[in-house]
Protein backbone atom coordinates (compact mmCIF):
# COMPACT_ATOMS: atom_id res chain seq x y z
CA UNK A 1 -23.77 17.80 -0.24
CA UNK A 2 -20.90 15.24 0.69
CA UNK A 3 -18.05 14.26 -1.69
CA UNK A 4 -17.94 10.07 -2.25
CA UNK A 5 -15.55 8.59 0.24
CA UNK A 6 -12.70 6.89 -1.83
CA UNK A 7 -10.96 4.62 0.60
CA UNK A 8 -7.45 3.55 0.84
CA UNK A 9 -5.28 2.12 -1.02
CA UNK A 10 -6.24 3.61 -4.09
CA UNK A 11 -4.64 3.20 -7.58
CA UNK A 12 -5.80 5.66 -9.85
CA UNK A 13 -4.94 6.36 -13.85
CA UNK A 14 -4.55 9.85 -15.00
CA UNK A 15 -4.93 9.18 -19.12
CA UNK A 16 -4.01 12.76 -19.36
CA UNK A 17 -4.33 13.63 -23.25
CA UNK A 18 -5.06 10.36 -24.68
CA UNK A 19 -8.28 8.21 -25.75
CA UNK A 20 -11.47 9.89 -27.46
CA UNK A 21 -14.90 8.55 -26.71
CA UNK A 22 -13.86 5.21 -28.84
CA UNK A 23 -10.61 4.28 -27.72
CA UNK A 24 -12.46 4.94 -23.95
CA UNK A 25 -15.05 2.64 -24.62
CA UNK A 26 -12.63 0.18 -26.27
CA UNK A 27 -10.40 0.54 -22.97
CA UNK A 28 -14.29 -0.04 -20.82
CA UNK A 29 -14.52 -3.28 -22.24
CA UNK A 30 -11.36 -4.90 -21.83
CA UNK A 31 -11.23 -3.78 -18.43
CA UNK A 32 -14.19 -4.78 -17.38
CA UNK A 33 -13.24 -8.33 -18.97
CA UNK A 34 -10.21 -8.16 -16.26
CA UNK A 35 -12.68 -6.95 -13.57
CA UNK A 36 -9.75 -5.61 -11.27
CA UNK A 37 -12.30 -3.87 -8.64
CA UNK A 38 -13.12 -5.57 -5.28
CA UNK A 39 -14.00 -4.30 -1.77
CA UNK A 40 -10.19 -3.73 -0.77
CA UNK A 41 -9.14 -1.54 -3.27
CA UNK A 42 -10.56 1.81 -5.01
CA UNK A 43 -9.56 1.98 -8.30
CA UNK A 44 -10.33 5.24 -9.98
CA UNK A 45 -9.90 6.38 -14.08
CA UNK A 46 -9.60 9.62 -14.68
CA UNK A 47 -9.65 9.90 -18.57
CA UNK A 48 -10.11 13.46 -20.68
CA UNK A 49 -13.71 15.47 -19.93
CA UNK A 50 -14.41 15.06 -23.15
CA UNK A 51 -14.44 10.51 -23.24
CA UNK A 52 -16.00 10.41 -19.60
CA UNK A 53 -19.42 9.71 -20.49
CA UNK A 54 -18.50 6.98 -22.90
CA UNK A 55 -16.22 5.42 -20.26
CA UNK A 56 -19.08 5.47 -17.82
CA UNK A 57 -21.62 4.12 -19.82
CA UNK A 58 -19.30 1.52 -21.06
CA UNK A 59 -17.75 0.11 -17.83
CA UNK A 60 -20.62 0.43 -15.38
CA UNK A 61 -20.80 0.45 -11.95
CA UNK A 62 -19.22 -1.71 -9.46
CA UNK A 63 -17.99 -1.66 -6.10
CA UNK A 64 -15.01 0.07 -5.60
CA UNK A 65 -14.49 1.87 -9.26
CA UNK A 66 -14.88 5.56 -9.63
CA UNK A 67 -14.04 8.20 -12.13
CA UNK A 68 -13.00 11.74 -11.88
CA UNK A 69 -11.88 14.24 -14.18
CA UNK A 70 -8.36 15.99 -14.38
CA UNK A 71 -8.92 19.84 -13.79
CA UNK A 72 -12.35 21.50 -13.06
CA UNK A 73 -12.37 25.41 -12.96
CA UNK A 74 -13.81 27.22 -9.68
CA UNK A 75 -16.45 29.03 -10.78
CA UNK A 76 -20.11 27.45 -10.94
CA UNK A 77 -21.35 28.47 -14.78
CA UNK A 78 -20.50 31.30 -16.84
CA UNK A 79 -18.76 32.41 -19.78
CA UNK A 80 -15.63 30.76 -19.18
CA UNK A 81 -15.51 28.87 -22.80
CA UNK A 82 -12.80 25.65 -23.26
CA UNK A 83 -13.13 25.33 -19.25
CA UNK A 84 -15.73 22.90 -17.27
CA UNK A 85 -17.04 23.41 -13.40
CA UNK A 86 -17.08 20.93 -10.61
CA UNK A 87 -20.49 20.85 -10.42
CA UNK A 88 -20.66 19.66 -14.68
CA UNK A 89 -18.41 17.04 -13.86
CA UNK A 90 -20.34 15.52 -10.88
CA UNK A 91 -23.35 15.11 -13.43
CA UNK A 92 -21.63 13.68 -16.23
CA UNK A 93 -20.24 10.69 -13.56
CA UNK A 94 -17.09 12.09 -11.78
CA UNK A 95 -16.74 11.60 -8.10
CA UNK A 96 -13.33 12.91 -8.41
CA UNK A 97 -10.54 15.92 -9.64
CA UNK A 98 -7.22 15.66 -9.87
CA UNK A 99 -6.14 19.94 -8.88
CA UNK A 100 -2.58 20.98 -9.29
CA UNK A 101 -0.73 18.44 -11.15
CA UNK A 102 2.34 19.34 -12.48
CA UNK A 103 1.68 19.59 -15.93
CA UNK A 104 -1.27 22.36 -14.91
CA UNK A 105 1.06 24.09 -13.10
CA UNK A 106 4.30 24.04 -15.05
CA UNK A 107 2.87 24.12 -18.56
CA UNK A 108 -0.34 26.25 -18.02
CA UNK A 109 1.41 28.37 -15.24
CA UNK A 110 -1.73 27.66 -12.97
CA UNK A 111 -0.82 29.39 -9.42
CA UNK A 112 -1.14 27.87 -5.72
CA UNK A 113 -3.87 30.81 -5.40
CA UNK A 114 -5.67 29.17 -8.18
CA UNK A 115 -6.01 25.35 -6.87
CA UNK A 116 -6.91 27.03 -3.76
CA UNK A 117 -10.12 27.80 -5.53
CA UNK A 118 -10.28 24.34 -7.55
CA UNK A 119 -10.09 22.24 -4.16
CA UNK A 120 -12.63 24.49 -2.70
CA UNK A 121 -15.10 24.27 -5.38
CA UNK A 122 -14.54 20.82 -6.05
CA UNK A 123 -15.49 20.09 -2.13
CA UNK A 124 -18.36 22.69 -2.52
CA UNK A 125 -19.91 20.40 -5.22
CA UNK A 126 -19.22 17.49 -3.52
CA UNK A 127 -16.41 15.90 -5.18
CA UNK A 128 -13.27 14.58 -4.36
CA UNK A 129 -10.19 16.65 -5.06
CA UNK A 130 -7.08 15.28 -5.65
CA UNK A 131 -4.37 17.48 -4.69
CA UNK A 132 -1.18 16.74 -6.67
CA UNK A 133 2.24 18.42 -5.09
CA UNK A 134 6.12 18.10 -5.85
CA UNK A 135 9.15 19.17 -6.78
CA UNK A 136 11.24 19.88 -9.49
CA UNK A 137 14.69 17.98 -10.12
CA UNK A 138 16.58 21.36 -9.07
CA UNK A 139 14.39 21.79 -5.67
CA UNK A 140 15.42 18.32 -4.83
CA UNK A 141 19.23 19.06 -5.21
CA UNK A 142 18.97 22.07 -3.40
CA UNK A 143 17.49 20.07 -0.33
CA UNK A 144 13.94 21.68 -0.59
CA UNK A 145 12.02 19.28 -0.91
CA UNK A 146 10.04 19.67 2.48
CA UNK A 147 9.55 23.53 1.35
CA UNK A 148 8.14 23.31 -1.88
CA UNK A 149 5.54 20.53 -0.93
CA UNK A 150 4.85 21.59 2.32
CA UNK A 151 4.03 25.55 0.82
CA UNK A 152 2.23 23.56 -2.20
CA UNK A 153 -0.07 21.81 0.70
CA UNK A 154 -1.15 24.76 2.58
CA UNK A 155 -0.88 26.92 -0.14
CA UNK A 156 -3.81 24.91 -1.40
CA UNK A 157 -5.47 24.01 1.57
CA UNK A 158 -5.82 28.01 2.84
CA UNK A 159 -9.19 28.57 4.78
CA UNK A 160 -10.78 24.62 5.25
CA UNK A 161 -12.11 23.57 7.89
CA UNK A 162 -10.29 20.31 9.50
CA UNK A 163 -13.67 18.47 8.19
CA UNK A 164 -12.78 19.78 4.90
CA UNK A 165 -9.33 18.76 4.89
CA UNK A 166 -9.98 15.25 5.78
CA UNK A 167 -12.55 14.95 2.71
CA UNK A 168 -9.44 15.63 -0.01
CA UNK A 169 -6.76 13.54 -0.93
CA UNK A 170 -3.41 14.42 -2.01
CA UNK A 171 -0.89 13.39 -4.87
CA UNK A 172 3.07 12.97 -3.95
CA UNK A 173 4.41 13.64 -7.49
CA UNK A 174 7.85 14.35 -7.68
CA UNK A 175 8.15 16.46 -11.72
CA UNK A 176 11.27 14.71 -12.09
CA UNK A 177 9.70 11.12 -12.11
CA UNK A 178 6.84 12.39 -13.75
CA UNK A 179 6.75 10.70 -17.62
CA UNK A 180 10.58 10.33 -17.54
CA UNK A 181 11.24 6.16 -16.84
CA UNK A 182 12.88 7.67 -13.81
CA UNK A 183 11.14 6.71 -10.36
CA UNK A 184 11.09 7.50 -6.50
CA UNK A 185 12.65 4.85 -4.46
CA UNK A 186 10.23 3.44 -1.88
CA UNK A 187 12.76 5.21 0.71
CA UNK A 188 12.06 8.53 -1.51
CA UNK A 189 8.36 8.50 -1.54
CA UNK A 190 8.36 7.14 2.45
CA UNK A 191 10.19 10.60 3.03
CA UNK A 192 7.93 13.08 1.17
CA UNK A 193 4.74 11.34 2.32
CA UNK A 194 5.63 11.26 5.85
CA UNK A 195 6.38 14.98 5.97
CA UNK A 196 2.77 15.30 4.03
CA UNK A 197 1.48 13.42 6.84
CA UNK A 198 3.23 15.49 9.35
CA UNK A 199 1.88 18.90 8.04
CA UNK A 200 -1.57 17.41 7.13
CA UNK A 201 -2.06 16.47 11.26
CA UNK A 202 -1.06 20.50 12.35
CA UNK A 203 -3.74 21.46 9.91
CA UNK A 204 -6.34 18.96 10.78
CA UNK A 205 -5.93 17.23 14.36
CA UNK A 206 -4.26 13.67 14.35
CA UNK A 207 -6.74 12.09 13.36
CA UNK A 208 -8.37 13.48 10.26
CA UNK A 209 -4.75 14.23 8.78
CA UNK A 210 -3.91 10.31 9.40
CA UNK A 211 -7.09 9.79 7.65
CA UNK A 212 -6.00 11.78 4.38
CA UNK A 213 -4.91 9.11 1.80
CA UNK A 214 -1.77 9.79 0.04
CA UNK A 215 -0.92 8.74 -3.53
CA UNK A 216 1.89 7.90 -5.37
CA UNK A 217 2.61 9.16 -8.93
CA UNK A 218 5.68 9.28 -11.33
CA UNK A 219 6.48 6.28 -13.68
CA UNK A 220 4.26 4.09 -11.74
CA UNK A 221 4.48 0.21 -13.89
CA UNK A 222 3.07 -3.21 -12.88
CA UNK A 223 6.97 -4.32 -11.67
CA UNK A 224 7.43 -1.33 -9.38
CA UNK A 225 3.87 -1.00 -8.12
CA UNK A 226 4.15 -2.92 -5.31
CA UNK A 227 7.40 -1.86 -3.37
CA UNK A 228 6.27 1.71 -3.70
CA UNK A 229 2.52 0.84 -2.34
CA UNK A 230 3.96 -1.28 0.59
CA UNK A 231 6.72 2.06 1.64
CA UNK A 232 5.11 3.52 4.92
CA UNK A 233 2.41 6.45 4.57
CA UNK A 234 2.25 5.88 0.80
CA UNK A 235 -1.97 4.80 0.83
CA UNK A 236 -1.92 4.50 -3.11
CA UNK A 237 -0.74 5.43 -6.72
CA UNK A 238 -1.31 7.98 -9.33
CA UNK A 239 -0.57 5.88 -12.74
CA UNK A 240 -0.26 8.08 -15.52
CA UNK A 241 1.19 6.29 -18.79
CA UNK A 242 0.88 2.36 -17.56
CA UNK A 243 -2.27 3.21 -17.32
CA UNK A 244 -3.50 3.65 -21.28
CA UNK A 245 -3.38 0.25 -21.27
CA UNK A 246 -6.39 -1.66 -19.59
CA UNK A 247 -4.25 -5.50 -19.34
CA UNK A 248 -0.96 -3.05 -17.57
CA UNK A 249 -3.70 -1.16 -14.87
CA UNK A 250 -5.52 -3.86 -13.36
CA UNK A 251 -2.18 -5.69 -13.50
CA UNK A 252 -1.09 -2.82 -11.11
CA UNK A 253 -4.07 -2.88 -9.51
CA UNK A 254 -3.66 -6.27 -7.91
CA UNK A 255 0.15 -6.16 -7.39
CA UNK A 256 -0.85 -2.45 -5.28
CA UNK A 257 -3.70 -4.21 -3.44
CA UNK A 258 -1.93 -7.39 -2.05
CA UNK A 259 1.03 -5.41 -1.32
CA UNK A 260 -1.26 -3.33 0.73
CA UNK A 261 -2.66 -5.41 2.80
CA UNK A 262 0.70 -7.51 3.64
CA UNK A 263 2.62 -4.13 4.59
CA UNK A 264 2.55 -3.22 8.53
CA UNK A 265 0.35 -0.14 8.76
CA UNK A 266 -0.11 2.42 11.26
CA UNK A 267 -3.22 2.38 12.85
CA UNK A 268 -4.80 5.46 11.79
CA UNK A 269 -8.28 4.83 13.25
CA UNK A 270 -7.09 4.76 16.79
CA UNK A 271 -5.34 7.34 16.24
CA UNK A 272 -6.14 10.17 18.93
């Protein structure tokens, strides 16, 4: 079974651990009064398991929206209580998984061995994972931040096949811009996604690793959205709080997608 394709640029809201069922459907209905989805941008809401379905069934579908889920576990059914697998979320509407984000891995200790398994089994059952690496404040003064992402990447990426890798997507978040007001510059996130890039081709040919959109996230707002979208290799943005609010999302959703398309781009399908 193949994952859904989610094109580039993509602007996608983690809600993390906010909005039950009602507060989801409440957020379906003013969004889908702004209708911010059209064919050149993929806009993707990734609210808690447990408020999916409602957010589904209230929003619809429509061209270009999708919704995911923010951690999956990598086996297929068992007793594994509190956890859900890939395969669950697929049915109840999620074409997408965030894997790795820095609040799995720094507050639940979860291990690069461990979203090894999570990307795996989220490709297995034909979703799209999101792969979310960065560094601390203290890697990034010690001048490491090519190190920690680049072992985070392959770490995670351990035993795909190049087809494989070019059906994921990955997540530039730097933990120190992560829920703190505090921001990458454009020049910042340029950097980390171009090594990304870099490392992504060695592991998959030129081609597929051009073809491997990479997101954005940390402090993401409607008045910041656009200089970071338009910085070269950055193909989208991870929105995490600015993105509990319906009216503040689709406002960066349109700022992100006419940035997009003004900023020069490499072009990654003639790539080689």
């Amino acid at each position: 079974m193949e994952p859904n394709t989610i094109p580039a640029p993509i602007v996608a809201g983690n809600w993390k651990m906010h909005k039950g069922p009602n507060d989801a459907r409440a957020f379906g209905r003013r969004l889908a009064e702004l209708a911010p989805w059209h064919d050149d941008l993929s806009l993707v809401l990734i609210p808690p398991a447990i408020s999916l379905t409602a957010l589904v069934d209230e929003i619809g579908t429509h061209e270009g929206l999708y919704f995911g889920v923010q951690d999956i576990y990598w086996k297929e059914q068992g007793a594994f209580t509190g956890e859900i697998s890939a395969a669950m979320a697929r049915d109840a509407g999620a074409a997408v998984t965030l894997v790795g984000h820095s609040e799995r891995r720094h507050i639940f200790g979860e291990t690069n061995e461990e979203t090894r398994l999570k990307v795996a089994a989220a490709l297995a059952a034909g979703i799209t994972p999101i792969l979310c690496v960065g560094e601390t404040e203290q890697e990034r003064d010690a001048g490491r931040v090519a190190d920690v992402i680049v072992a985070q990447l392959d770490a995670a990426l351990a035993g795909l096949q190049p087809d494989e890798i070019g059906r994921c997507i990955v997540a530039y978040e730097p933990v120190w811009a992560i829920g703190t007001g505090r921001n990458a510059t454009p020049q910042d996130a340029a950097a980390a996604h171009g090594i990304l890039k870099d490392r992504l081709e060695v592991l998959c040919g030129t081609r597929a690793g051009r073809g491997v959109p990479i997101l954005y996230g940390g402090s993401v707002k409607p008045d910041n959205a656009a200089e970071l979208i338009a910085a070269d290799h950055v193909d989208g943005l991870l929105v995490g709080g600015a993105s509990l609010d319906p009216d503040s999302f689709a406002a960066i959703a349109a700022a992100a997608a006419a940035a997009y398309r003004k900023a020069p781009r490499l072009p990654e399908s003639a790539a080689p």
